[in-house]
Protein backbone atom coordinates (compact mmCIF):
# COMPACT_ATOMS: atom_id res chain seq x y z
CA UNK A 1 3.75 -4.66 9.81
CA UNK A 2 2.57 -8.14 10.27
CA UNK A 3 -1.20 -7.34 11.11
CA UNK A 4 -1.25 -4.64 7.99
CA UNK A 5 -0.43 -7.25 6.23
CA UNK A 6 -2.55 -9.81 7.18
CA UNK A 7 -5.49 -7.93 6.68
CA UNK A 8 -4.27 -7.29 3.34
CA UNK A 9 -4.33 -11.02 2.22
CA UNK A 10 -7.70 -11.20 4.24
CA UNK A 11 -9.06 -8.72 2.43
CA UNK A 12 -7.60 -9.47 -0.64
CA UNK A 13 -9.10 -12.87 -0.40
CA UNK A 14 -12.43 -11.59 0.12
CA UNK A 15 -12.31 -9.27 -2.72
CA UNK A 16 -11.23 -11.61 -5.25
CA UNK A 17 -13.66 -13.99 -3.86
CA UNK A 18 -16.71 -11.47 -4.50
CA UNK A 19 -15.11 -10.79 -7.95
CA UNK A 20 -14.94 -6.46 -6.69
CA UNK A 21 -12.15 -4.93 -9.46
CA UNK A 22 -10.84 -1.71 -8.11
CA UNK A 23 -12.53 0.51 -10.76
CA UNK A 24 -15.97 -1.27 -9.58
CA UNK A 25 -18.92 0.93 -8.12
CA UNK A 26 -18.13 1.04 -4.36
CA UNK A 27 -19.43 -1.93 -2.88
CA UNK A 28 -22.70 -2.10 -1.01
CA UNK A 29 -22.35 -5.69 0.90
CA UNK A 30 -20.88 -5.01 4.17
CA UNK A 31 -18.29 -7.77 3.98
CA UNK A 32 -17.53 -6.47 0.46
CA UNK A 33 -17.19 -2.74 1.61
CA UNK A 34 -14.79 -3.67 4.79
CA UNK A 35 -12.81 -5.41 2.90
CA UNK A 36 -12.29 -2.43 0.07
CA UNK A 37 -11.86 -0.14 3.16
CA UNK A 38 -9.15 -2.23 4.75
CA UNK A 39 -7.37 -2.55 1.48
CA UNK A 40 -7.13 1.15 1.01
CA UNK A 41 -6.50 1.97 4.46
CA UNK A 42 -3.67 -0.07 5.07
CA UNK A 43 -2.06 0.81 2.11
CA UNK A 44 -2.02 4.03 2.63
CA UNK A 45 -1.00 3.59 6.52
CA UNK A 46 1.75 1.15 5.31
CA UNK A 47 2.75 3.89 2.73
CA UNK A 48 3.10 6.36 5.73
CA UNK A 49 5.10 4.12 8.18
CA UNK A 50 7.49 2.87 5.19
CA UNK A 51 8.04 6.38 4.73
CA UNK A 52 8.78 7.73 8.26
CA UNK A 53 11.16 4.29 9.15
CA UNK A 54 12.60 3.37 6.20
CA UNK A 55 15.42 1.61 8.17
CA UNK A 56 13.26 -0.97 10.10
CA UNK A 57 10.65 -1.45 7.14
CA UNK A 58 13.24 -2.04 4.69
CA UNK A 59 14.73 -4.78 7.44
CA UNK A 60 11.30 -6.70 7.24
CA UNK A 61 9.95 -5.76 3.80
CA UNK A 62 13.21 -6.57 1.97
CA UNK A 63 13.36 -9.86 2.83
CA UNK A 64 9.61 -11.08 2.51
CA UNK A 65 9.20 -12.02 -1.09
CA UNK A 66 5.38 -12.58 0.27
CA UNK A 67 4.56 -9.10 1.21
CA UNK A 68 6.10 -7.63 -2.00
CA UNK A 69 3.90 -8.99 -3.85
CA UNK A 70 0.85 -8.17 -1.13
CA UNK A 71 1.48 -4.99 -1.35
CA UNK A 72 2.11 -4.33 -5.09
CA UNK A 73 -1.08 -5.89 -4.94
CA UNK A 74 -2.93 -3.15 -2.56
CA UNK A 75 -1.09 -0.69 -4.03
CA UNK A 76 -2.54 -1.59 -7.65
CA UNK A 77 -5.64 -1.48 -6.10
CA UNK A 78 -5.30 1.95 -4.85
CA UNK A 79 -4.15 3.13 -8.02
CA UNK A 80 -6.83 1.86 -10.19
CA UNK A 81 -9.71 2.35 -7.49
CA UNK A 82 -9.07 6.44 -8.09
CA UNK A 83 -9.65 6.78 -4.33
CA UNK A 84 -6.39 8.80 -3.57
CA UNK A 85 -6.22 10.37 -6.78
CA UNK A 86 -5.10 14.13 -6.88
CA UNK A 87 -4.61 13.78 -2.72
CA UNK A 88 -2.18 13.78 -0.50
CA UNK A 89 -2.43 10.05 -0.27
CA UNK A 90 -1.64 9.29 -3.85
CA UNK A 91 1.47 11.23 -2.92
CA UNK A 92 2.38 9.09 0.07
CA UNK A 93 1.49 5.77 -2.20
CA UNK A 94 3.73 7.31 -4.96
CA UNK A 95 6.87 7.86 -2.76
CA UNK A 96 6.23 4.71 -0.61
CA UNK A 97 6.10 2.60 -4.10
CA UNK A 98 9.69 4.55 -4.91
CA UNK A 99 11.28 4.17 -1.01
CA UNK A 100 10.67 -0.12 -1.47
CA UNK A 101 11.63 -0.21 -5.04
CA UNK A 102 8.01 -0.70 -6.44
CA UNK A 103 8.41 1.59 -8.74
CA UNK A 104 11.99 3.48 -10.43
CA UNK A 105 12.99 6.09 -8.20
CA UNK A 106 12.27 9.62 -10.13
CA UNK A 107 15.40 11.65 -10.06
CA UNK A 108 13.93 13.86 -7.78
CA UNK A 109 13.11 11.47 -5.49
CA UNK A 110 13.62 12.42 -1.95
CA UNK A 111 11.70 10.61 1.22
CA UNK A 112 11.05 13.62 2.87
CA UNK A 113 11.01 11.47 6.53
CA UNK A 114 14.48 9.99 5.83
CA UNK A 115 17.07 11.29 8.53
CA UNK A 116 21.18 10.77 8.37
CA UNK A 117 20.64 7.44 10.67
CA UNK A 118 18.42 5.67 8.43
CA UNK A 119 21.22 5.67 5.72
């Protein structure tokens, strides 16, 4: 969790730094574009491990004001960059933003990777 979100703030930093907004034209600086990548990409892989261990994320994530905020951040990003949107991803961001309390859980929610022991 820690690297995923280092590169995160590394990225983020970078971004910001080069002024790139999410709904930009992708980047064509290579510094620029492997920063965008990483921010998407971790995200998204964040998304998927939050998901399939809620138990041990929450025991990190829940008590790291810090990468709240990093990854409301990312997840924004996501969002308004349109790169997972109408995928399979945007799913996985939409359910991991309602599994760490991003977002209000939907009354339907259900994390489909949550098992009896993670309660």
């Amino acid at each position: 969790f820690f690297l995923i979100l280092k590169v995160l703030e590394d990225s983020r930093q970078i971004l910001i730094s080069a002024n790139m907004q999410p709904d930009d034209p992708f980047p064509m600086d290579d510094k620029i574009k492997e920063a965008y990548s990483h921010v998407v990409e971790n995200t998204a892989f964040f998304g998927d491990v939050a998901l399939r261990f809620p138990r041990i994320v929450h025991h990190y994530y829940d008590r790291n004001e810090d990468w709240d905020g990093m990854l409301r951040w990312g997840l924004n990003f996501c969002n308004q960059s349109g790169v997972f949107t109408g995928g399979a991803h945007q799913h996985v961001l939409t359910l991991m933003s309602q599994e760490l309390g991003i977002t209000e859980k939907s009354p339907d929610f259900i994390n489909p990777y949550r098992t009896e022991r993670d309660d």
